[in-house]
PDB file of N, CA and C in Angstrom:
ATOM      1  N   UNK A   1     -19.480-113.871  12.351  1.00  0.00           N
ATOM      2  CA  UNK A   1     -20.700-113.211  11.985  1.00  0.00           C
ATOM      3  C   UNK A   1     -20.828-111.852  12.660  1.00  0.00           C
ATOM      4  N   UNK A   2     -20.605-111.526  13.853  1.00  0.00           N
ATOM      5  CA  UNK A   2     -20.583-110.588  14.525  1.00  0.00           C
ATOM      6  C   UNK A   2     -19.829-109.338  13.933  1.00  0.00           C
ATOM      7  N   UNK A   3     -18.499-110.185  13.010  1.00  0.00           N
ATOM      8  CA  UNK A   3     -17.564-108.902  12.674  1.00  0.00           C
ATOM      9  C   UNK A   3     -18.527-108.454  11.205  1.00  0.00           C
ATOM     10  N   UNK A   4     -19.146-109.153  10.524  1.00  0.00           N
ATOM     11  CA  UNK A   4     -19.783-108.562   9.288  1.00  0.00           C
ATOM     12  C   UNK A   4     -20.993-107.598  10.019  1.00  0.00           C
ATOM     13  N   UNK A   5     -21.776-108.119  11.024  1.00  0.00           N
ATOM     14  CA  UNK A   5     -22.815-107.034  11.679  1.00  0.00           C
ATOM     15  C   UNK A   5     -22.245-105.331  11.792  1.00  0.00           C
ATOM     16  N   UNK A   6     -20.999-105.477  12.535  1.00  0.00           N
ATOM     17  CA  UNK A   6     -20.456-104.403  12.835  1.00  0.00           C
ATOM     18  C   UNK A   6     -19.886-103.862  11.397  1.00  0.00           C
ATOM     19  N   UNK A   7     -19.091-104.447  11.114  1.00  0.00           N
ATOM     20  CA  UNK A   7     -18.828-103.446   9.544  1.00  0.00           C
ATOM     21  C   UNK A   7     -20.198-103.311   9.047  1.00  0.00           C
ATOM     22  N   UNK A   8     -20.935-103.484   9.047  1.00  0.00           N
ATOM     23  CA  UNK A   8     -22.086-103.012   8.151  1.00  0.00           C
ATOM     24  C   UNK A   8     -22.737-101.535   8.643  1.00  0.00           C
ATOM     25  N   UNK A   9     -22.933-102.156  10.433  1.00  0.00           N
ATOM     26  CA  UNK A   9     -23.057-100.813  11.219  1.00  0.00           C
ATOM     27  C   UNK A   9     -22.048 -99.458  10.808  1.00  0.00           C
ATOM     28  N   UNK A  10     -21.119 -99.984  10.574  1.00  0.00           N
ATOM     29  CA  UNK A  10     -19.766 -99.037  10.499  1.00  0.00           C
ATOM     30  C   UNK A  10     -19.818 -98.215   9.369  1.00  0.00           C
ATOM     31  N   UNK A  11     -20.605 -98.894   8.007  1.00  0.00           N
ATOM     32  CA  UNK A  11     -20.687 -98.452   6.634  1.00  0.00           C
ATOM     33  C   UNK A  11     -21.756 -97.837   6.766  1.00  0.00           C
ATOM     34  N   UNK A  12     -23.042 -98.285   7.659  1.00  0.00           N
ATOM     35  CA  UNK A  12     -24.524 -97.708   7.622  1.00  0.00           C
ATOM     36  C   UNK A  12     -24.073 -95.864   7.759  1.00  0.00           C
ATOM     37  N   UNK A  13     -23.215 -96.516   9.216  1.00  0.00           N
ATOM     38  CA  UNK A  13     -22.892 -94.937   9.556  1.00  0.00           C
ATOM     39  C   UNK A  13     -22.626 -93.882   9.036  1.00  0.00           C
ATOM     40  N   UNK A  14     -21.510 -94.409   8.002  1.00  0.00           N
ATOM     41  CA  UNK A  14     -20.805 -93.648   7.935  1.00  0.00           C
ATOM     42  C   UNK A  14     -21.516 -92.944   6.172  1.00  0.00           C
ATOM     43  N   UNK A  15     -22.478 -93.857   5.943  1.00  0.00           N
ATOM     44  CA  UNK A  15     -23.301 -93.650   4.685  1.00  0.00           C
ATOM     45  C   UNK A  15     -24.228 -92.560   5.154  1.00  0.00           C
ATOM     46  N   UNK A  16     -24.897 -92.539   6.658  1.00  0.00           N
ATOM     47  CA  UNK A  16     -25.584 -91.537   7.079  1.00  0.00           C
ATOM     48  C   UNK A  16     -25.171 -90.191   7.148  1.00  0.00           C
ATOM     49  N   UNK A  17     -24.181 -90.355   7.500  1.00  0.00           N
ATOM     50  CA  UNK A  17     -23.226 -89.210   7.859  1.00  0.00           C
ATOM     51  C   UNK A  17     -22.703 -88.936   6.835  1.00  0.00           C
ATOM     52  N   UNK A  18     -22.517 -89.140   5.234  1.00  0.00           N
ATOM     53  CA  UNK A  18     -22.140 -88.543   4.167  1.00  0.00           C
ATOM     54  C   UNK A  18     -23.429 -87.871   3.845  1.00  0.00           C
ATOM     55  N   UNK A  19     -24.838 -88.538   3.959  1.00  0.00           N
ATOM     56  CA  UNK A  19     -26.159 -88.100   3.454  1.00  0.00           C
ATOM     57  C   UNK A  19     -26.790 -86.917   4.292  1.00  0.00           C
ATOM     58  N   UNK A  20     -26.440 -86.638   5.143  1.00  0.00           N
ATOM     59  CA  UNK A  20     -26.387 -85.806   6.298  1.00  0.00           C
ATOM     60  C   UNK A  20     -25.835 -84.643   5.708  1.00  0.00           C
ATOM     61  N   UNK A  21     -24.612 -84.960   5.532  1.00  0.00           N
ATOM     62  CA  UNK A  21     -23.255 -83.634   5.055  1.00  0.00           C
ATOM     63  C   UNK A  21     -23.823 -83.344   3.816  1.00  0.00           C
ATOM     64  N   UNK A  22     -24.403 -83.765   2.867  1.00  0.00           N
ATOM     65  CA  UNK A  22     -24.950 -83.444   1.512  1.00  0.00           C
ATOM     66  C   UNK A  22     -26.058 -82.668   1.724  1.00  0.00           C
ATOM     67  N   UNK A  23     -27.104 -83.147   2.434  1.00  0.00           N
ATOM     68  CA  UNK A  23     -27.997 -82.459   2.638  1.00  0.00           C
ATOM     69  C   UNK A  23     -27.754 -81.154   3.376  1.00  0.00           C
ATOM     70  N   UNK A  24     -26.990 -80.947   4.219  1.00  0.00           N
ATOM     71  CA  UNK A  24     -26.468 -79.611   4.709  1.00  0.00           C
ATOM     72  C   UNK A  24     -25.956 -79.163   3.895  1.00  0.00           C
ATOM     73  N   UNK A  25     -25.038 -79.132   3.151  1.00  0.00           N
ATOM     74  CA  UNK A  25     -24.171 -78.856   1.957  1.00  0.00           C
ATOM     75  C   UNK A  25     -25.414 -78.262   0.997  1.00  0.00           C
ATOM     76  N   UNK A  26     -26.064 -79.026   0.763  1.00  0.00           N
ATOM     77  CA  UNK A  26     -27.293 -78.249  -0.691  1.00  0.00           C
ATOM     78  C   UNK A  26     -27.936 -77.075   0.481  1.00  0.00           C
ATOM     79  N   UNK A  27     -28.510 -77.579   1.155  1.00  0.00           N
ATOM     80  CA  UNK A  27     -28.858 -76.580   2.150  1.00  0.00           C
ATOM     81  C   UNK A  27     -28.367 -75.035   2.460  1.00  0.00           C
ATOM     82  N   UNK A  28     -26.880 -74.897   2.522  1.00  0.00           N
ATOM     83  CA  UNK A  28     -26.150 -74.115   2.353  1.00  0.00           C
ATOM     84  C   UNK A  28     -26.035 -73.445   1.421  1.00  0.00           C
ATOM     85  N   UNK A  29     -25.995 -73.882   0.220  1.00  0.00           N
ATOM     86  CA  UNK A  29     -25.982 -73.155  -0.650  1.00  0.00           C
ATOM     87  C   UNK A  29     -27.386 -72.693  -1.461  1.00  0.00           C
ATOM     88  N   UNK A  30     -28.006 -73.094  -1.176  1.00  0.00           N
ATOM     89  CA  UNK A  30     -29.635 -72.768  -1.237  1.00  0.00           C
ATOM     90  C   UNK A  30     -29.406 -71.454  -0.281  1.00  0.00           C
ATOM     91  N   UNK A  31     -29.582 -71.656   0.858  1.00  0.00           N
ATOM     92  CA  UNK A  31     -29.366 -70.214   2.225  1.00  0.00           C
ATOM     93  C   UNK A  31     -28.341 -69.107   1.407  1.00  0.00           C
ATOM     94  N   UNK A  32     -27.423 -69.630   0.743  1.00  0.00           N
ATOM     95  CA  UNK A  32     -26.457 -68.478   0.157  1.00  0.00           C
ATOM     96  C   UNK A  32     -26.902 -67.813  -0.840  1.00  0.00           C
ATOM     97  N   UNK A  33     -27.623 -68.457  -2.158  1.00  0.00           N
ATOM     98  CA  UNK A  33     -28.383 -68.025  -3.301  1.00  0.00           C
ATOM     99  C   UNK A  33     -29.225 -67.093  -2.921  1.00  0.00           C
ATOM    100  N   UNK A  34     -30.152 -67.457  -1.825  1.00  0.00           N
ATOM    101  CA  UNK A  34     -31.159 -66.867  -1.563  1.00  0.00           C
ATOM    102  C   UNK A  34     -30.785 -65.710  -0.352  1.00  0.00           C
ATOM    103  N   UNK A  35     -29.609 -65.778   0.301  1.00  0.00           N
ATOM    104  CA  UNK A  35     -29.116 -64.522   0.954  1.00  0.00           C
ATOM    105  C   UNK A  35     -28.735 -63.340  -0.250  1.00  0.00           C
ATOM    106  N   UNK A  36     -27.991 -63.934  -0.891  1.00  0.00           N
ATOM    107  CA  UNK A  36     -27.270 -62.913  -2.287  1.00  0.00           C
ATOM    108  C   UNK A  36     -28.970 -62.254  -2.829  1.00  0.00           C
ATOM    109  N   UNK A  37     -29.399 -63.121  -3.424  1.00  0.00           N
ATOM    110  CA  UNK A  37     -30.942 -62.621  -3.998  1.00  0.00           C
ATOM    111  C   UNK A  37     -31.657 -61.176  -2.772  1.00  0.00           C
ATOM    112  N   UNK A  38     -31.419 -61.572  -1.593  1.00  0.00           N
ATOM    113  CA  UNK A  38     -32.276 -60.627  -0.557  1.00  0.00           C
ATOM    114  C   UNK A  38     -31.333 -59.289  -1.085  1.00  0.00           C
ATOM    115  N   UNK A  39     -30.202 -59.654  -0.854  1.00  0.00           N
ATOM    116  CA  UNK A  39     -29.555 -58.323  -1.242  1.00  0.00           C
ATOM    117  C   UNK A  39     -29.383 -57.473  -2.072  1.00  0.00           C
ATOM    118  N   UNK A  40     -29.363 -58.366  -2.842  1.00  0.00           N
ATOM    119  CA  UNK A  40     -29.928 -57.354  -4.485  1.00  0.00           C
ATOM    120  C   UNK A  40     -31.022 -56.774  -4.238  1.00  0.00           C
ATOM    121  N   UNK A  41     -32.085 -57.198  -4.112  1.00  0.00           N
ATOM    122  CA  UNK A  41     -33.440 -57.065  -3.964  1.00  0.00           C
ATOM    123  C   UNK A  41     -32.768 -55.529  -2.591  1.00  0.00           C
ATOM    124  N   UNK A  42     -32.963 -55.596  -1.664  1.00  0.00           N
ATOM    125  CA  UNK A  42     -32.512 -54.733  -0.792  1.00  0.00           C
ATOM    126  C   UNK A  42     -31.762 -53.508  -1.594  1.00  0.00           C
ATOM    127  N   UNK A  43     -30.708 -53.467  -2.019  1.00  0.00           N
ATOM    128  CA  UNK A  43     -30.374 -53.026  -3.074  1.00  0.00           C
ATOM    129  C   UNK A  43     -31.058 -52.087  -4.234  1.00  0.00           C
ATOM    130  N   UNK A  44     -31.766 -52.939  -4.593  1.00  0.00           N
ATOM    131  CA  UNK A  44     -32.546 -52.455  -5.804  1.00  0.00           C
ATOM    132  C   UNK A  44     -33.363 -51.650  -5.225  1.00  0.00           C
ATOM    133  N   UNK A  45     -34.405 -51.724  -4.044  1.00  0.00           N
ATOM    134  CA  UNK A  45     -35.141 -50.935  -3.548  1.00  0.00           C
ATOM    135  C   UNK A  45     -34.589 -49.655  -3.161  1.00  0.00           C
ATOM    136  N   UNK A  46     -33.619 -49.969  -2.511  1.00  0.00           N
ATOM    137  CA  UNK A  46     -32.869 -48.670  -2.004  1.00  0.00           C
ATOM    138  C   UNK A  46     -32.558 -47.164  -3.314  1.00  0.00           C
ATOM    139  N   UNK A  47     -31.985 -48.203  -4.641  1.00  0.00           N
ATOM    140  CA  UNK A  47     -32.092 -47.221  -5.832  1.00  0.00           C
ATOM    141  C   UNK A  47     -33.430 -46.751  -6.408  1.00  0.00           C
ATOM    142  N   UNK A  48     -34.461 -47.904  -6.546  1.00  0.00           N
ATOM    143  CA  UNK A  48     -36.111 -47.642  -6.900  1.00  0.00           C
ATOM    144  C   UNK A  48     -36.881 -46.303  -5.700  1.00  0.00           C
ATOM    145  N   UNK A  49     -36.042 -46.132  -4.773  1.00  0.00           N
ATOM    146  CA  UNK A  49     -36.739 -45.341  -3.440  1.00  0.00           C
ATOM    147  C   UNK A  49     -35.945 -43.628  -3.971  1.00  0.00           C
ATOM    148  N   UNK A  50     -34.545 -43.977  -3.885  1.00  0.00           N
ATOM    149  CA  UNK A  50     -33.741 -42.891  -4.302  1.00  0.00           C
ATOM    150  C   UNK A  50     -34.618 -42.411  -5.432  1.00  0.00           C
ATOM    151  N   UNK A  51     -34.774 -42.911  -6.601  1.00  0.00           N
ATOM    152  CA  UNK A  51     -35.240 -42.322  -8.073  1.00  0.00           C
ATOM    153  C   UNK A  51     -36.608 -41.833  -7.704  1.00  0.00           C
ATOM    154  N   UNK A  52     -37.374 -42.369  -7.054  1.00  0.00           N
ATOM    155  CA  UNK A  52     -38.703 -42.433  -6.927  1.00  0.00           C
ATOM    156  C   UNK A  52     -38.359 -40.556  -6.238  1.00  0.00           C
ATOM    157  N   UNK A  53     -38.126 -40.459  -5.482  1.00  0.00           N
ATOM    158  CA  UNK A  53     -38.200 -39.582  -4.476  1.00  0.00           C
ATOM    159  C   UNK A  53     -36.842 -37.829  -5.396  1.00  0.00           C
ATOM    160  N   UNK A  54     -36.175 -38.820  -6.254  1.00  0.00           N
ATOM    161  CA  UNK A  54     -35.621 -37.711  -7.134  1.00  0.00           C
ATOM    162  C   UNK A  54     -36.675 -37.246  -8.003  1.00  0.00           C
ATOM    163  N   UNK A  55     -37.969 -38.127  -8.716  1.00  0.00           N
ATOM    164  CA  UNK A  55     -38.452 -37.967  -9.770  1.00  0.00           C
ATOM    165  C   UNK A  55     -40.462 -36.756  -8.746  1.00  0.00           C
ATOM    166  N   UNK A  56     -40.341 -37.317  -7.695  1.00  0.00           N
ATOM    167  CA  UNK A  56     -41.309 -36.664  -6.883  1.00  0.00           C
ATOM    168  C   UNK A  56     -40.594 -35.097  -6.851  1.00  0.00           C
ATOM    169  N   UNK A  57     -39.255 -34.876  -6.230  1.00  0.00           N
ATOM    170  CA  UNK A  57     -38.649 -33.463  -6.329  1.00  0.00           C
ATOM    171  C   UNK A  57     -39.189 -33.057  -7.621  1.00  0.00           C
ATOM    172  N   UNK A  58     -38.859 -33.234  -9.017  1.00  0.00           N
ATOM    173  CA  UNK A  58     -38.887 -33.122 -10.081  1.00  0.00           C
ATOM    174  C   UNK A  58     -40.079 -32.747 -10.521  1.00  0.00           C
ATOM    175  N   UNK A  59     -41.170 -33.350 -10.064  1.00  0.00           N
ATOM    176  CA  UNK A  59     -42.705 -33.216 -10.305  1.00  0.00           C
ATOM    177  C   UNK A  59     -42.642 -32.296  -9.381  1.00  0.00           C
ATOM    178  N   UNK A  60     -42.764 -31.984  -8.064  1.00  0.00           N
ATOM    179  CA  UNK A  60     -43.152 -30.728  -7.462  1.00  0.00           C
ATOM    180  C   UNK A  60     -42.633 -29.538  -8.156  1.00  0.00           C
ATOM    181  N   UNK A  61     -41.428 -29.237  -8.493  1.00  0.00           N
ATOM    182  CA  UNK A  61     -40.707 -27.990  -9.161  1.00  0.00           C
ATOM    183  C   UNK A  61     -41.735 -27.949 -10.680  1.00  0.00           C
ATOM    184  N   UNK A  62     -42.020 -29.103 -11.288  1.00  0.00           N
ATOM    185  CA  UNK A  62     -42.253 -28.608 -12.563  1.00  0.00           C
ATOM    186  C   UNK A  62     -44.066 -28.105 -12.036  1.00  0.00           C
ATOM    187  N   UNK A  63     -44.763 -28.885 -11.074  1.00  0.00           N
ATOM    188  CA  UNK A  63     -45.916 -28.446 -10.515  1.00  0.00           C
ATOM    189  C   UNK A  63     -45.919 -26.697 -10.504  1.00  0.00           C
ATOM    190  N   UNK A  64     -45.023 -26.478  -9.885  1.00  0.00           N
ATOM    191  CA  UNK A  64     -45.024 -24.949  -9.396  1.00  0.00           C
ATOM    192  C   UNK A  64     -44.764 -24.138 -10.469  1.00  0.00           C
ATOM    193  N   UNK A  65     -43.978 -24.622 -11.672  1.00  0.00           N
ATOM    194  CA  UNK A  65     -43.813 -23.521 -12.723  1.00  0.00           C
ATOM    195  C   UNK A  65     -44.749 -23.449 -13.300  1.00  0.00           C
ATOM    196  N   UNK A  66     -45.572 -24.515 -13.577  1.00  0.00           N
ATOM    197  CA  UNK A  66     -47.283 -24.859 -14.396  1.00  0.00           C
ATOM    198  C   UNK A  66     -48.263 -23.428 -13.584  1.00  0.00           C
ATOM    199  N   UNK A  67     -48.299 -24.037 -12.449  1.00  0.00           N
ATOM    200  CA  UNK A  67     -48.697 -22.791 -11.794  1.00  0.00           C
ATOM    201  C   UNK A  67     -48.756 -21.613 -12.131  1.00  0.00           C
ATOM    202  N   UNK A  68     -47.586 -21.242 -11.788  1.00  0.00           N
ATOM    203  CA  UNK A  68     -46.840 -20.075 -11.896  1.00  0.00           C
ATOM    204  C   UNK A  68     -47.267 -19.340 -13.751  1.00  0.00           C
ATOM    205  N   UNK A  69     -46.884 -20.072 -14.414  1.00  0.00           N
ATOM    206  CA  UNK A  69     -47.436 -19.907 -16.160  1.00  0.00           C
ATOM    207  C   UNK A  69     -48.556 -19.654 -15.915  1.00  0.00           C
ATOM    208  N   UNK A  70     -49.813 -20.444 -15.356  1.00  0.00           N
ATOM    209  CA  UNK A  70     -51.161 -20.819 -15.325  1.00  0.00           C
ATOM    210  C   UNK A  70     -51.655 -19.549 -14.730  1.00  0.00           C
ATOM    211  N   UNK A  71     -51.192 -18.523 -13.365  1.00  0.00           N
ATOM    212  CA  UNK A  71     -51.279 -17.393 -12.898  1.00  0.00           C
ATOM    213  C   UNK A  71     -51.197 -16.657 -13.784  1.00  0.00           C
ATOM    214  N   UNK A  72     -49.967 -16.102 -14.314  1.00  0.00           N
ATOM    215  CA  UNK A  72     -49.512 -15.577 -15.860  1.00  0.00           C
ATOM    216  C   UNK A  72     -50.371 -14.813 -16.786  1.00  0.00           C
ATOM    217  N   UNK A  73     -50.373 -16.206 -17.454  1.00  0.00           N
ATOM    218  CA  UNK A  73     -52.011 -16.402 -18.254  1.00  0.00           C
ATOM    219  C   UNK A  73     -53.256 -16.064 -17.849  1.00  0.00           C
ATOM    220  N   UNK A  74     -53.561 -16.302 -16.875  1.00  0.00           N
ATOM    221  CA  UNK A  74     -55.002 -15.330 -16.192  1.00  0.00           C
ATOM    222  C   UNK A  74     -54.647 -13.976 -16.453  1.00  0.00           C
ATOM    223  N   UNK A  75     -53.545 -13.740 -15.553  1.00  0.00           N
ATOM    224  CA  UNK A  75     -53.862 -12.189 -15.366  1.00  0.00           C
ATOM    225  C   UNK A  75     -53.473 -11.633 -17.243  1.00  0.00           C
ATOM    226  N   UNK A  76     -52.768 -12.531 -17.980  1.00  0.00           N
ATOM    227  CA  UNK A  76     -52.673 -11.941 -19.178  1.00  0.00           C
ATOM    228  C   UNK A  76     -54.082 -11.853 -19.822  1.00  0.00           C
ATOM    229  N   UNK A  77     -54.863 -12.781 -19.439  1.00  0.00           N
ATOM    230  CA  UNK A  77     -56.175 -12.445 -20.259  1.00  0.00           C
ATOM    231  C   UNK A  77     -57.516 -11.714 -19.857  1.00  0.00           C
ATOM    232  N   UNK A  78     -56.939 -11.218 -18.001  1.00  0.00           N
ATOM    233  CA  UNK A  78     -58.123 -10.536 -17.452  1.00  0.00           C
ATOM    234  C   UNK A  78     -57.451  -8.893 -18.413  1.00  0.00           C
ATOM    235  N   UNK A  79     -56.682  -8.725 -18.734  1.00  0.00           N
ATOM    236  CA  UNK A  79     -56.383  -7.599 -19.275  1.00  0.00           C
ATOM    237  C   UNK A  79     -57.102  -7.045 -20.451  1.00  0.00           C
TER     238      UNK A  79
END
């Protein structure tokens, strides 16, 4: 009787210790999905910041020619 106690212990174990490794295992790759995802994301901002800040240049220059026309035009019509 003693030897069926122990094999059972032996199987409990070793059933824990597969359920253990699975659960780390999904775990892992959950942590990996969601590392890859940060990076994109990281990523993406970095290009959304670049454009943002190309398209702000873009608006100031066209700001200043509006201007610049808008001056123009005055003095063309104080004439």
């Amino acid at each position: 009787m003693s030897g069926d106690i122990t094999e059972l212990k032996y199987w409990l174990d070793i059933i824990i210790k597969a359920a253990i490794g699975v659960l780390i295992s999904i775990i892992g790759l959950d942590y990996k999905a969601v590392k890859n995802s940060l990076h994109e994301l990281e990523t993406h901002k970095y290009t959304v910041t670049a454009e943002v800040q190309v398209i702000q240049t873009e608006l100031a220059y066209i700001k200043g020619r509006l201007d610049k026309i808008d001056a123009k035009l005055d003095r063309a019509l104080d004439r």
